[in-house]
PDB file of N, CA and C in Angstrom:
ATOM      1  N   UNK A   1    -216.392   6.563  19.637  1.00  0.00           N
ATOM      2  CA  UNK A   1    -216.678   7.876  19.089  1.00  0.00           C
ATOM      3  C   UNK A   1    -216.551   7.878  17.571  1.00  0.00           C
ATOM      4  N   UNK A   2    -215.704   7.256  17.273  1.00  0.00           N
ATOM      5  CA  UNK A   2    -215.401   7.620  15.745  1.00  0.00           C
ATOM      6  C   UNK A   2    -216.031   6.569  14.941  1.00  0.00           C
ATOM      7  N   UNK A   3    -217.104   5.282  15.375  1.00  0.00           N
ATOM      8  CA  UNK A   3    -218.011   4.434  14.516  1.00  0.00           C
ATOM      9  C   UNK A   3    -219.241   5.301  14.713  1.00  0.00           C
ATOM     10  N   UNK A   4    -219.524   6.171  15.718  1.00  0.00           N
ATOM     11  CA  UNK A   4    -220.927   6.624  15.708  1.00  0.00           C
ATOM     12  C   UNK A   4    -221.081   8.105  14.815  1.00  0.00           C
ATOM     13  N   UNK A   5    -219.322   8.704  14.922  1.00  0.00           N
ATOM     14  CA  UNK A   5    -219.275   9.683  13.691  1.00  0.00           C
ATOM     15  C   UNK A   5    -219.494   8.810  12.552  1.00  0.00           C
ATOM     16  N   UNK A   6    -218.931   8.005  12.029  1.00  0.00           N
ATOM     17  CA  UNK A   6    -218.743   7.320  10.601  1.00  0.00           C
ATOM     18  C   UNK A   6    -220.558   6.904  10.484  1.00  0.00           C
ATOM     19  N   UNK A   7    -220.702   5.823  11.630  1.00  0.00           N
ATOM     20  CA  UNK A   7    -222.418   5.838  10.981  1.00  0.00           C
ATOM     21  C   UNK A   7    -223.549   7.464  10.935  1.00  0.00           C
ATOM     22  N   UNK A   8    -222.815   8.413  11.332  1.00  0.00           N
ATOM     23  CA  UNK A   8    -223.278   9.765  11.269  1.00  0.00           C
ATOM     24  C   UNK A   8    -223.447   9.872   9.711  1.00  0.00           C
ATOM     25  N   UNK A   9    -222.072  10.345   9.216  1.00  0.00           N
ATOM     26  CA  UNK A   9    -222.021   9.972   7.866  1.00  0.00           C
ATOM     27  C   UNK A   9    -222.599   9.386   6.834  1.00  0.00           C
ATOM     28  N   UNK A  10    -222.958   8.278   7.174  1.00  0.00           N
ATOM     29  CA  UNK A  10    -223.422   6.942   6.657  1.00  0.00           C
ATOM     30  C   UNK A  10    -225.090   7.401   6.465  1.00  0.00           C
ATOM     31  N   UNK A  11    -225.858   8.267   7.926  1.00  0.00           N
ATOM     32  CA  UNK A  11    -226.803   8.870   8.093  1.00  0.00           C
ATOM     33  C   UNK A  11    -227.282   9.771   6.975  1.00  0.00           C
ATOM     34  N   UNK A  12    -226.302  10.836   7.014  1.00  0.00           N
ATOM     35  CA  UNK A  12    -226.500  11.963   6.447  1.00  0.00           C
ATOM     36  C   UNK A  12    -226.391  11.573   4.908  1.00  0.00           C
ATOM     37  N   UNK A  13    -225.821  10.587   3.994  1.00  0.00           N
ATOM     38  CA  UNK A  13    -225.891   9.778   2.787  1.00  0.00           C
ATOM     39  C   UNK A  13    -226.761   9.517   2.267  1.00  0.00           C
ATOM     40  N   UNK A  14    -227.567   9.040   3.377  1.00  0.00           N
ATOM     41  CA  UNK A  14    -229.521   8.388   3.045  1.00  0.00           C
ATOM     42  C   UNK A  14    -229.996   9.700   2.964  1.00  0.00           C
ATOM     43  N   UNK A  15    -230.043  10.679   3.669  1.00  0.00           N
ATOM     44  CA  UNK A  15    -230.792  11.919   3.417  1.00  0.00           C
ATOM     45  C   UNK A  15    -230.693  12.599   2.440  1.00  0.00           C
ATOM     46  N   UNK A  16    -229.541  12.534   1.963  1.00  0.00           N
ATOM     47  CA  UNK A  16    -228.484  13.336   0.882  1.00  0.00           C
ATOM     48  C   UNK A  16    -229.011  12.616  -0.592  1.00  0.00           C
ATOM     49  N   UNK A  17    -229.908  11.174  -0.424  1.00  0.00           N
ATOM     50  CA  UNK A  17    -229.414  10.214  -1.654  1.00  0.00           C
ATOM     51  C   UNK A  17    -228.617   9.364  -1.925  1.00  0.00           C
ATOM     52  N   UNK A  18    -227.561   9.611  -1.535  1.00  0.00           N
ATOM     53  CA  UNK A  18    -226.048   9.260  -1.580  1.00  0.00           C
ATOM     54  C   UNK A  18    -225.615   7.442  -1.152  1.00  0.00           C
ATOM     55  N   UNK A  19    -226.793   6.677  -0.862  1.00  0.00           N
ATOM     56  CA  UNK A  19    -226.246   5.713  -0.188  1.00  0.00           C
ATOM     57  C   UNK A  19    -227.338   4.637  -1.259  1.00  0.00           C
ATOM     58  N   UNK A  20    -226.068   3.714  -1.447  1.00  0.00           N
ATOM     59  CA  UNK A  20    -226.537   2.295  -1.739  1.00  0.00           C
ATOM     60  C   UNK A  20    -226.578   1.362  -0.821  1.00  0.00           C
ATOM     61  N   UNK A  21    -227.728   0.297  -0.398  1.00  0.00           N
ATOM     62  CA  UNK A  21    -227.465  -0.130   0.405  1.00  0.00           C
ATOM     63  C   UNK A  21    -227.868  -1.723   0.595  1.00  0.00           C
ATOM     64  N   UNK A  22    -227.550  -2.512   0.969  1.00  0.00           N
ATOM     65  CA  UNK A  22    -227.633  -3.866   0.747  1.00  0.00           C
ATOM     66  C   UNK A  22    -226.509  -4.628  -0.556  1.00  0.00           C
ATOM     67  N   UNK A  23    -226.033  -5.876  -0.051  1.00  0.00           N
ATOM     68  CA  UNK A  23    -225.011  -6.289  -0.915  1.00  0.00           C
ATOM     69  C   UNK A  23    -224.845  -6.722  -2.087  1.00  0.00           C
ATOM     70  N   UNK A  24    -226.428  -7.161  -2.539  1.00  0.00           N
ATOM     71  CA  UNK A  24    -226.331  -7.105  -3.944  1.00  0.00           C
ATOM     72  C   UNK A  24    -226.486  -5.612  -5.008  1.00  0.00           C
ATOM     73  N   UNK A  25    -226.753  -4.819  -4.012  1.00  0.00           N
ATOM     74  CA  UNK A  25    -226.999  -3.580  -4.370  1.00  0.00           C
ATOM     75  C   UNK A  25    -225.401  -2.831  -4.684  1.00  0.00           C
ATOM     76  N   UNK A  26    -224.705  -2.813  -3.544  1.00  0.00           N
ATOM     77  CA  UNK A  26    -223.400  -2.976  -3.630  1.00  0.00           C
ATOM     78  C   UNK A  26    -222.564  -3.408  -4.705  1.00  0.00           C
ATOM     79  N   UNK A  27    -222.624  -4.682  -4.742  1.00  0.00           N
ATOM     80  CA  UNK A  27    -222.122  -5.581  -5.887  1.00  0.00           C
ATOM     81  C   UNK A  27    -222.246  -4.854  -7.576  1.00  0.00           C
ATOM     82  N   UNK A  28    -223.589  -4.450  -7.358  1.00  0.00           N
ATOM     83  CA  UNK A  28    -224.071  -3.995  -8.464  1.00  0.00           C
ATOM     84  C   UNK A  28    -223.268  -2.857  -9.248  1.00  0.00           C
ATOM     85  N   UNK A  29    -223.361  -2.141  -7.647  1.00  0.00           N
ATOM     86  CA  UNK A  29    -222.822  -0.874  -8.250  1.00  0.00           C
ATOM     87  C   UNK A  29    -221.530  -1.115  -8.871  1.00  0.00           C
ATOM     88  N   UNK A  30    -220.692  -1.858  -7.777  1.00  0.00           N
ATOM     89  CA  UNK A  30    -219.414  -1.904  -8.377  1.00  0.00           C
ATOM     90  C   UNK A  30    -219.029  -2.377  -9.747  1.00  0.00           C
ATOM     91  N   UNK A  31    -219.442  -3.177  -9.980  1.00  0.00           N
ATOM     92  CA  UNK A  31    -219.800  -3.849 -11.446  1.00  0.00           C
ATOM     93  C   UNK A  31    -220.134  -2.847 -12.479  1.00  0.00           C
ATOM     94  N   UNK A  32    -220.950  -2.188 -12.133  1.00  0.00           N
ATOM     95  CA  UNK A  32    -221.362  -0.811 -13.271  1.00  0.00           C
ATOM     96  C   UNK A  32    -220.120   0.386 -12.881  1.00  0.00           C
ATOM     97  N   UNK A  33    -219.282   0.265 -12.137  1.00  0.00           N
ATOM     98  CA  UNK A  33    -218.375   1.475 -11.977  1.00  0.00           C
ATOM     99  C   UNK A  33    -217.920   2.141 -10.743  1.00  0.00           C
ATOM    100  N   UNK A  34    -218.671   1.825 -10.349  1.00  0.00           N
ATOM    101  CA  UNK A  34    -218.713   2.868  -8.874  1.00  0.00           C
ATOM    102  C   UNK A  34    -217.349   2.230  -7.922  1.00  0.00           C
ATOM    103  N   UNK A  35    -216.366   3.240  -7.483  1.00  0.00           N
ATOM    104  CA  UNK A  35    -215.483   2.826  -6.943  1.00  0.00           C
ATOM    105  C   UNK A  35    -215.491   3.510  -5.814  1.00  0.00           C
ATOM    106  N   UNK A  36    -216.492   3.761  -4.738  1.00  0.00           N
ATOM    107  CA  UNK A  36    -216.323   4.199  -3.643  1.00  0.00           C
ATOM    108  C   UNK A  36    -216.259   2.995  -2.432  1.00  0.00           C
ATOM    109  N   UNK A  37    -215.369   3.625  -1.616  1.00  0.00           N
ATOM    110  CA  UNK A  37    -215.351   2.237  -0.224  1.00  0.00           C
ATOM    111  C   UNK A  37    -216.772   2.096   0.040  1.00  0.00           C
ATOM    112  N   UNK A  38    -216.796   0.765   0.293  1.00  0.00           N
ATOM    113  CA  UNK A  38    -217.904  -0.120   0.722  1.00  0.00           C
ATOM    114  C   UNK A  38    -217.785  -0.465   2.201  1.00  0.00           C
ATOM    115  N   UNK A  39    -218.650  -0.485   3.341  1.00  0.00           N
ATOM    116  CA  UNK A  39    -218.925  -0.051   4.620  1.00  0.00           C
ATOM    117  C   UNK A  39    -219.970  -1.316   5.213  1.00  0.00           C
ATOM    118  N   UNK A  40    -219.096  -2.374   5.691  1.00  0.00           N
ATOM    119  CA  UNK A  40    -219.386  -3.643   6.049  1.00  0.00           C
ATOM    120  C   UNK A  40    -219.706  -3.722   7.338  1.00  0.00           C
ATOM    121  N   UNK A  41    -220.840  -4.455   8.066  1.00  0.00           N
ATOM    122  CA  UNK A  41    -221.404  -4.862   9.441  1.00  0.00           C
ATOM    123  C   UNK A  41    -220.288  -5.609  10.012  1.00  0.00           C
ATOM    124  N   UNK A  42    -219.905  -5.359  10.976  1.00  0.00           N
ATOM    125  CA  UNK A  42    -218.662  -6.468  11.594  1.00  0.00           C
ATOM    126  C   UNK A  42    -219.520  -7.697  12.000  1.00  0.00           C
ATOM    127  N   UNK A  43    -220.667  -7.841  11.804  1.00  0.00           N
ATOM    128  CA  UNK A  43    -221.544  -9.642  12.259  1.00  0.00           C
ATOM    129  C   UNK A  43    -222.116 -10.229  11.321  1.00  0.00           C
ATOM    130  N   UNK A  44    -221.488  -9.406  10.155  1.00  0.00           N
ATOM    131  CA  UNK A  44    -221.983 -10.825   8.618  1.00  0.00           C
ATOM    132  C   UNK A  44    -221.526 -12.147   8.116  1.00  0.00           C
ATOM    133  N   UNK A  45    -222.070 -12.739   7.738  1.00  0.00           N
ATOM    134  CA  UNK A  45    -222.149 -13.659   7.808  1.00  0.00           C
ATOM    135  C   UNK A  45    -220.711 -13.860   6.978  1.00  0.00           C
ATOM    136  N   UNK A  46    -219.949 -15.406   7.332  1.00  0.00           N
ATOM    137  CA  UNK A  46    -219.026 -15.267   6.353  1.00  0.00           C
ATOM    138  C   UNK A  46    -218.869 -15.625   4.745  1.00  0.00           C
ATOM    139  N   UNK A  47    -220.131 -16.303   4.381  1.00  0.00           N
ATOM    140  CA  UNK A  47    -220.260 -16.178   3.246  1.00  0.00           C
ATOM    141  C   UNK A  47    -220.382 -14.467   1.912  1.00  0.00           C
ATOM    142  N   UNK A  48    -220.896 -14.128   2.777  1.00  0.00           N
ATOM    143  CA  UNK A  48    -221.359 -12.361   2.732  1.00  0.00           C
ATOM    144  C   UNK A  48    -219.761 -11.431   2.662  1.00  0.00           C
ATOM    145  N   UNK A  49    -218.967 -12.368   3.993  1.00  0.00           N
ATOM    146  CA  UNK A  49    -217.831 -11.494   4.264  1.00  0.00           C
ATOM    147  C   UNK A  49    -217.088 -11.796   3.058  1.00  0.00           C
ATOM    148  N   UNK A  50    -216.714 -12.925   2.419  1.00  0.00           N
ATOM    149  CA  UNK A  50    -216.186 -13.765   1.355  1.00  0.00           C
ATOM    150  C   UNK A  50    -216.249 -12.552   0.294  1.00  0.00           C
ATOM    151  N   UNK A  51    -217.975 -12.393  -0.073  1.00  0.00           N
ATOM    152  CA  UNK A  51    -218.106 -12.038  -1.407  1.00  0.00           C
ATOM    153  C   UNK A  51    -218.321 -11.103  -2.023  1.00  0.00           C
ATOM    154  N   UNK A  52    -218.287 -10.073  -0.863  1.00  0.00           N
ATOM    155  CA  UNK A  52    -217.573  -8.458  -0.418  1.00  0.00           C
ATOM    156  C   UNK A  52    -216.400  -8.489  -0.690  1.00  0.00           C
ATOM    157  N   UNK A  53    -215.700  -9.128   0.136  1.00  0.00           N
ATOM    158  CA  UNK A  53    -213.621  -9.069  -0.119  1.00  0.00           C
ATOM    159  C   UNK A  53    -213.374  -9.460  -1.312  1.00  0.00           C
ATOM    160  N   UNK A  54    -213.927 -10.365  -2.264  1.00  0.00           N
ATOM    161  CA  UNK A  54    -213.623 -10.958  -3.167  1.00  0.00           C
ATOM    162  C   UNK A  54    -213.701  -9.957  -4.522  1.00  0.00           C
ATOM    163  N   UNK A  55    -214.873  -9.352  -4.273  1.00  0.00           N
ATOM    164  CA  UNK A  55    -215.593  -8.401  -5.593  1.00  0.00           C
ATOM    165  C   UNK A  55    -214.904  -7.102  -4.956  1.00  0.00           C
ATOM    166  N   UNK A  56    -214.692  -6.571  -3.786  1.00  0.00           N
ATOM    167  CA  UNK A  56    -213.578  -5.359  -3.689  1.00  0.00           C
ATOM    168  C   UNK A  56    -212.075  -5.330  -4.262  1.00  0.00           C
ATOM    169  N   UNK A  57    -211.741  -6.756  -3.918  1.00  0.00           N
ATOM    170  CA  UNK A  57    -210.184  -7.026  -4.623  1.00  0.00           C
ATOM    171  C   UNK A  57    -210.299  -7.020  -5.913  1.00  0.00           C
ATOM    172  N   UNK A  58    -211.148  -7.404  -7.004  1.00  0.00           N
ATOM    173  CA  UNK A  58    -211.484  -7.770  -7.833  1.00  0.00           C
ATOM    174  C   UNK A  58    -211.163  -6.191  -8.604  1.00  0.00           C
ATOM    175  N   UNK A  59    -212.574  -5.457  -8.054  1.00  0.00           N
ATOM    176  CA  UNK A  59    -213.096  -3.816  -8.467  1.00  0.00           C
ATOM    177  C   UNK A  59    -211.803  -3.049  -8.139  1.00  0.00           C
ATOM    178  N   UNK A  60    -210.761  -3.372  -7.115  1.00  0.00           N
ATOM    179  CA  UNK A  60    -210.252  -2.316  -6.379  1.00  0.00           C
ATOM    180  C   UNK A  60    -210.993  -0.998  -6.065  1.00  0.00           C
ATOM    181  N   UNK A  61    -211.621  -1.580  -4.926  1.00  0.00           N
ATOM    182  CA  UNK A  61    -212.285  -0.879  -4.181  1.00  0.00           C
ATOM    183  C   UNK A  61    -212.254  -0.760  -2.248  1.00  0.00           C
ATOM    184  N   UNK A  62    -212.023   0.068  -1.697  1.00  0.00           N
ATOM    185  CA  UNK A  62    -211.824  -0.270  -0.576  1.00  0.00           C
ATOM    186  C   UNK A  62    -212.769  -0.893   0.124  1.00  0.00           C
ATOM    187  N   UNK A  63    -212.503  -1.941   1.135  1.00  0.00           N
ATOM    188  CA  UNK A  63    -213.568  -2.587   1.897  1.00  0.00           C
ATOM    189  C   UNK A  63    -213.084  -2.044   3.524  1.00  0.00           C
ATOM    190  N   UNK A  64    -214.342  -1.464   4.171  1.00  0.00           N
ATOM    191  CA  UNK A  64    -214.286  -0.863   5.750  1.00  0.00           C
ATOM    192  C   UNK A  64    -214.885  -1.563   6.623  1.00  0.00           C
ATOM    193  N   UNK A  65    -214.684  -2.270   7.082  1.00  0.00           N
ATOM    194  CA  UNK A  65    -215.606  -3.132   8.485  1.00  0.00           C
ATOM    195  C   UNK A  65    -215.976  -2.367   9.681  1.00  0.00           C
ATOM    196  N   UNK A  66    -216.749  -2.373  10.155  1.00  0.00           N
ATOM    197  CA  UNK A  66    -217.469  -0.893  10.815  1.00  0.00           C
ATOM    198  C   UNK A  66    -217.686  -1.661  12.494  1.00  0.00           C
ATOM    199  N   UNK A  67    -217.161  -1.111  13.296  1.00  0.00           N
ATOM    200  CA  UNK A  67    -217.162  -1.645  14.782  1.00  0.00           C
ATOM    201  C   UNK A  67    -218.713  -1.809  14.796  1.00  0.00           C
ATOM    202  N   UNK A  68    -219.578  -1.941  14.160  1.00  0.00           N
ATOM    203  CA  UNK A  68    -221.421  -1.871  14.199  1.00  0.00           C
ATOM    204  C   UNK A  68    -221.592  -2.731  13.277  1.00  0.00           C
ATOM    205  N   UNK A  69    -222.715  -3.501  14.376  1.00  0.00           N
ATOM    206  CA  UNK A  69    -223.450  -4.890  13.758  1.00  0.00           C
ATOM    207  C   UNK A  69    -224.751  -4.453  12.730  1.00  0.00           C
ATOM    208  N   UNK A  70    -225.390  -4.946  12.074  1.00  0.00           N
ATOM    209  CA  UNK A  70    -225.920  -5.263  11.549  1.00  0.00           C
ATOM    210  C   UNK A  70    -227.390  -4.066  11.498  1.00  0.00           C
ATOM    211  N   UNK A  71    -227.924  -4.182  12.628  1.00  0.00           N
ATOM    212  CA  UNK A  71    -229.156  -3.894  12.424  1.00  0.00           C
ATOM    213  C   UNK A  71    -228.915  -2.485  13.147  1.00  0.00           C
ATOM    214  N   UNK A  72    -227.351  -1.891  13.964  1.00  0.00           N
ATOM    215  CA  UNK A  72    -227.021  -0.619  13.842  1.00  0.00           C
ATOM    216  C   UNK A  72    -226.993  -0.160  12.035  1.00  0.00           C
ATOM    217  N   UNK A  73    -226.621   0.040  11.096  1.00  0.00           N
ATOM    218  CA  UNK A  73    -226.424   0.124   9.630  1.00  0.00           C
ATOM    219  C   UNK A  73    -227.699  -0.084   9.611  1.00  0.00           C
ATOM    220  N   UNK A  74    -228.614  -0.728   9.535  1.00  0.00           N
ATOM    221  CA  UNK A  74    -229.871  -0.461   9.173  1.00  0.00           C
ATOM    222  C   UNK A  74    -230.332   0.809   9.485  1.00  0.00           C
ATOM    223  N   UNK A  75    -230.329   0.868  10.835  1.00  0.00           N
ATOM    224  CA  UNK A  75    -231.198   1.515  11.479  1.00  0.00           C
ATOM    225  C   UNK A  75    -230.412   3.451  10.471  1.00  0.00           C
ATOM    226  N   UNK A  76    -229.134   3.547  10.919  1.00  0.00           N
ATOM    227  CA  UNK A  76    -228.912   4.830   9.438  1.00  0.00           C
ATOM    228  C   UNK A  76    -228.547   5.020   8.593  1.00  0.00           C
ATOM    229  N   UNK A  77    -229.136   3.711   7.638  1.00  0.00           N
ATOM    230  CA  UNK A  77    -229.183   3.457   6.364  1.00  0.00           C
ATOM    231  C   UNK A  77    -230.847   3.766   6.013  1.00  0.00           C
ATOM    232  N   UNK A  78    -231.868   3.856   7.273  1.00  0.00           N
ATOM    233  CA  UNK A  78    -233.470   3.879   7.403  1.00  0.00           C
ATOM    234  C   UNK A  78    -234.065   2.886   6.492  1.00  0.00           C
ATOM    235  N   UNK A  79    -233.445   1.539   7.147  1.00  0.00           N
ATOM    236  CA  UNK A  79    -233.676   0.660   6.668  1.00  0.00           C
ATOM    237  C   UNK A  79    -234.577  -0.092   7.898  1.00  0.00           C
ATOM    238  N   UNK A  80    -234.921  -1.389   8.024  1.00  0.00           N
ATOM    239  CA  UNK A  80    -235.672  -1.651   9.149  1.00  0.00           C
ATOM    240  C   UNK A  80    -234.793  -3.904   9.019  1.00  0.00           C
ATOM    241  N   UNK A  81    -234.538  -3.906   9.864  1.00  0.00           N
ATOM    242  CA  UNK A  81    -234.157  -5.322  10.427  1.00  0.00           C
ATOM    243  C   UNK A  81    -232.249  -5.713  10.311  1.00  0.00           C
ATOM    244  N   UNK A  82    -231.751  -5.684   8.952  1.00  0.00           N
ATOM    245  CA  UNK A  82    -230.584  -6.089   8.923  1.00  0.00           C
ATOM    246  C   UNK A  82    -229.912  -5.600   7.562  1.00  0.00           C
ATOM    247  N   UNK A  83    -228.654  -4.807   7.607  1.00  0.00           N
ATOM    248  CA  UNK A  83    -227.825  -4.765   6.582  1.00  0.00           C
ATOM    249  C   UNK A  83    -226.605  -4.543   6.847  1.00  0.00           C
ATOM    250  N   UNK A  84    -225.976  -5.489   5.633  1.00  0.00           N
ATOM    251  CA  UNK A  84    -224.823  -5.827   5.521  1.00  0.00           C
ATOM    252  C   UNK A  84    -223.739  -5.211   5.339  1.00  0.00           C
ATOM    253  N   UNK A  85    -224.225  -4.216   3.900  1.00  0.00           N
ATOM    254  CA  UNK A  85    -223.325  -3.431   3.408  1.00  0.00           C
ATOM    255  C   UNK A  85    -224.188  -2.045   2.949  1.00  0.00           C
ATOM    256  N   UNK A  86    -223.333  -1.036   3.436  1.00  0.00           N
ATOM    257  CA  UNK A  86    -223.992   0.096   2.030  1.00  0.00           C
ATOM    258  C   UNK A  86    -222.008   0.696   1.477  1.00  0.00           C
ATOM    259  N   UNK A  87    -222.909   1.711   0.282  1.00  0.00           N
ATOM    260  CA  UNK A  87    -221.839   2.799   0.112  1.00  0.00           C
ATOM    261  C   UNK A  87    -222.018   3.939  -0.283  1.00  0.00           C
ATOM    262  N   UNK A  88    -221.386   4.724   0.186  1.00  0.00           N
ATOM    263  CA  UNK A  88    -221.722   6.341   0.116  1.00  0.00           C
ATOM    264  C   UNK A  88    -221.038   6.598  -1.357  1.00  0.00           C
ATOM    265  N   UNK A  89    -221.912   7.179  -1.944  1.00  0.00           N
ATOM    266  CA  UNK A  89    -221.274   7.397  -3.481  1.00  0.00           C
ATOM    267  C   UNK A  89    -221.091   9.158  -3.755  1.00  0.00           C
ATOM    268  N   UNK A  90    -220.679   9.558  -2.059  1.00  0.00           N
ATOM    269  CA  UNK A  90    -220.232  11.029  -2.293  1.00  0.00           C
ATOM    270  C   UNK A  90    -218.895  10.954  -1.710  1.00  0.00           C
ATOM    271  N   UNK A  91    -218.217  11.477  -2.205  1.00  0.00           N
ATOM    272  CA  UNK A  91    -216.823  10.978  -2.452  1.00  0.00           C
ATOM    273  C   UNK A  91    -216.477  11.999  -0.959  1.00  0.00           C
ATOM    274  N   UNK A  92    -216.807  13.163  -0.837  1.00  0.00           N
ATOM    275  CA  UNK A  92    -216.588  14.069   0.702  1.00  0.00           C
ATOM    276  C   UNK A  92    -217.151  13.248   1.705  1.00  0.00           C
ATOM    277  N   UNK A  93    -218.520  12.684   1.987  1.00  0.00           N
ATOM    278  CA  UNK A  93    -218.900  11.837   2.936  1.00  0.00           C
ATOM    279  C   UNK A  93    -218.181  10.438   3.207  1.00  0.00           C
ATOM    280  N   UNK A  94    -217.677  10.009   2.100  1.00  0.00           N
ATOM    281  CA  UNK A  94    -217.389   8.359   2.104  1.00  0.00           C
ATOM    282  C   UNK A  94    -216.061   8.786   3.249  1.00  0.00           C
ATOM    283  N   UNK A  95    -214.903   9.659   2.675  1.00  0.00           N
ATOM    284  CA  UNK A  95    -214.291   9.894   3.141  1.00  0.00           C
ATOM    285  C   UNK A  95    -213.953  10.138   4.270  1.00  0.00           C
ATOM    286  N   UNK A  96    -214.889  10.918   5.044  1.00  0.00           N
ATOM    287  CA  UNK A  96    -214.794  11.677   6.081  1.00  0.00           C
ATOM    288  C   UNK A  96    -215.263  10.352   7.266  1.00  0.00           C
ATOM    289  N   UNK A  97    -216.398   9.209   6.514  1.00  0.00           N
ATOM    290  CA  UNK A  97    -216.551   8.494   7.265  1.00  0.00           C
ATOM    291  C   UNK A  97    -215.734   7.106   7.921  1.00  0.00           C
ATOM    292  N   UNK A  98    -215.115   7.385   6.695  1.00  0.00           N
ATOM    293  CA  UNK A  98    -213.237   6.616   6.653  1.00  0.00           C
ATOM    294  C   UNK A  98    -211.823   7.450   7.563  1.00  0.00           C
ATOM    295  N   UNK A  99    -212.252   8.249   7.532  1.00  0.00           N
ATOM    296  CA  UNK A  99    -211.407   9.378   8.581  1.00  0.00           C
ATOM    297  C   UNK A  99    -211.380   9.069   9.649  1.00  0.00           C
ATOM    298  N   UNK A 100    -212.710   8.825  10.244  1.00  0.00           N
ATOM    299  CA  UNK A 100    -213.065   8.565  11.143  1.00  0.00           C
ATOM    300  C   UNK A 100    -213.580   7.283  11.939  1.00  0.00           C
ATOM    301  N   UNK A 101    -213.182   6.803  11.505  1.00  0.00           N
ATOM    302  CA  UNK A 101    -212.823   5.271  11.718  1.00  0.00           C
ATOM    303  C   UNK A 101    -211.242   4.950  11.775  1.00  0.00           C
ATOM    304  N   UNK A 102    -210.721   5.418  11.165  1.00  0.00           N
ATOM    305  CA  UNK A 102    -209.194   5.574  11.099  1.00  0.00           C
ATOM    306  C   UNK A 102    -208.821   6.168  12.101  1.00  0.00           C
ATOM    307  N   UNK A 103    -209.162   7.322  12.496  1.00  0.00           N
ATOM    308  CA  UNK A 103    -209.008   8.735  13.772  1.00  0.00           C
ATOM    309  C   UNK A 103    -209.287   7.277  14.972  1.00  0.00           C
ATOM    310  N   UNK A 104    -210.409   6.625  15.013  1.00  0.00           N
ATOM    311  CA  UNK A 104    -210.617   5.629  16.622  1.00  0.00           C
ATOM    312  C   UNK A 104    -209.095   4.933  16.351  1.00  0.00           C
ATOM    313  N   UNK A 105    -208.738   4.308  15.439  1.00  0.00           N
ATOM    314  CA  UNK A 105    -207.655   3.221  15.368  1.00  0.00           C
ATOM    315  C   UNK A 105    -206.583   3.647  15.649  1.00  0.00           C
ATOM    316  N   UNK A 106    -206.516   4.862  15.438  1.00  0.00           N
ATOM    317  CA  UNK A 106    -204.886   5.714  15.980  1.00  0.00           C
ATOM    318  C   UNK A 106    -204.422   5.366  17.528  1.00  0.00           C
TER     319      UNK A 106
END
């Protein structure tokens, strides 16, 4: 319940604008500033997983691994085949989609 709220979230981001998506895209942002949690496929690759964790520790930025593979995140990111990473750069959505991911783990 609470990965299909969070990719809800994740949904409503792309509609909103609000979503960066793919990991160099990611990367990017963080590099230019952007410190919102970043929202990882749990089936990436581990080179990918590496250089996400590496550039979040780096940025201090939170990194979220999302019970959803790959080409779920595509699909409401309205993307088409595979992605890795996005991030919601609305600070109420990012959140709420971190809530709720947290809320399943309880």
């Amino acid at each position: 319940m609470g990965a299909e709220r969070a990719l809800s979230y994740i949904g409503i981001a792309k509609k909103a604008g609000k979503l960066v998506t793919g990991t160099p895209s990611v990367c990017g942002g963080m590099k230019r500033g952007s410190r919102y949690p970043v929202f990882a496929a749990c089936d990436i690759s581990e080179g990918t997983k590496k250089r996400l964790s590496d550039r979040c520790a780096y940025y201090g930025v939170r990194l979220v691994t999302l019970p959803a593979g790959g080409e779920a995140l595509a699909r409401m990111s309205g993307k088409t085949g595979f992605v890795a990473a996005v991030s919601v750069t609305d600070a109420g959505l990012s959140e709420a989609a971190v809530s709720a991911l947290e809320a399943e783990n309880v």
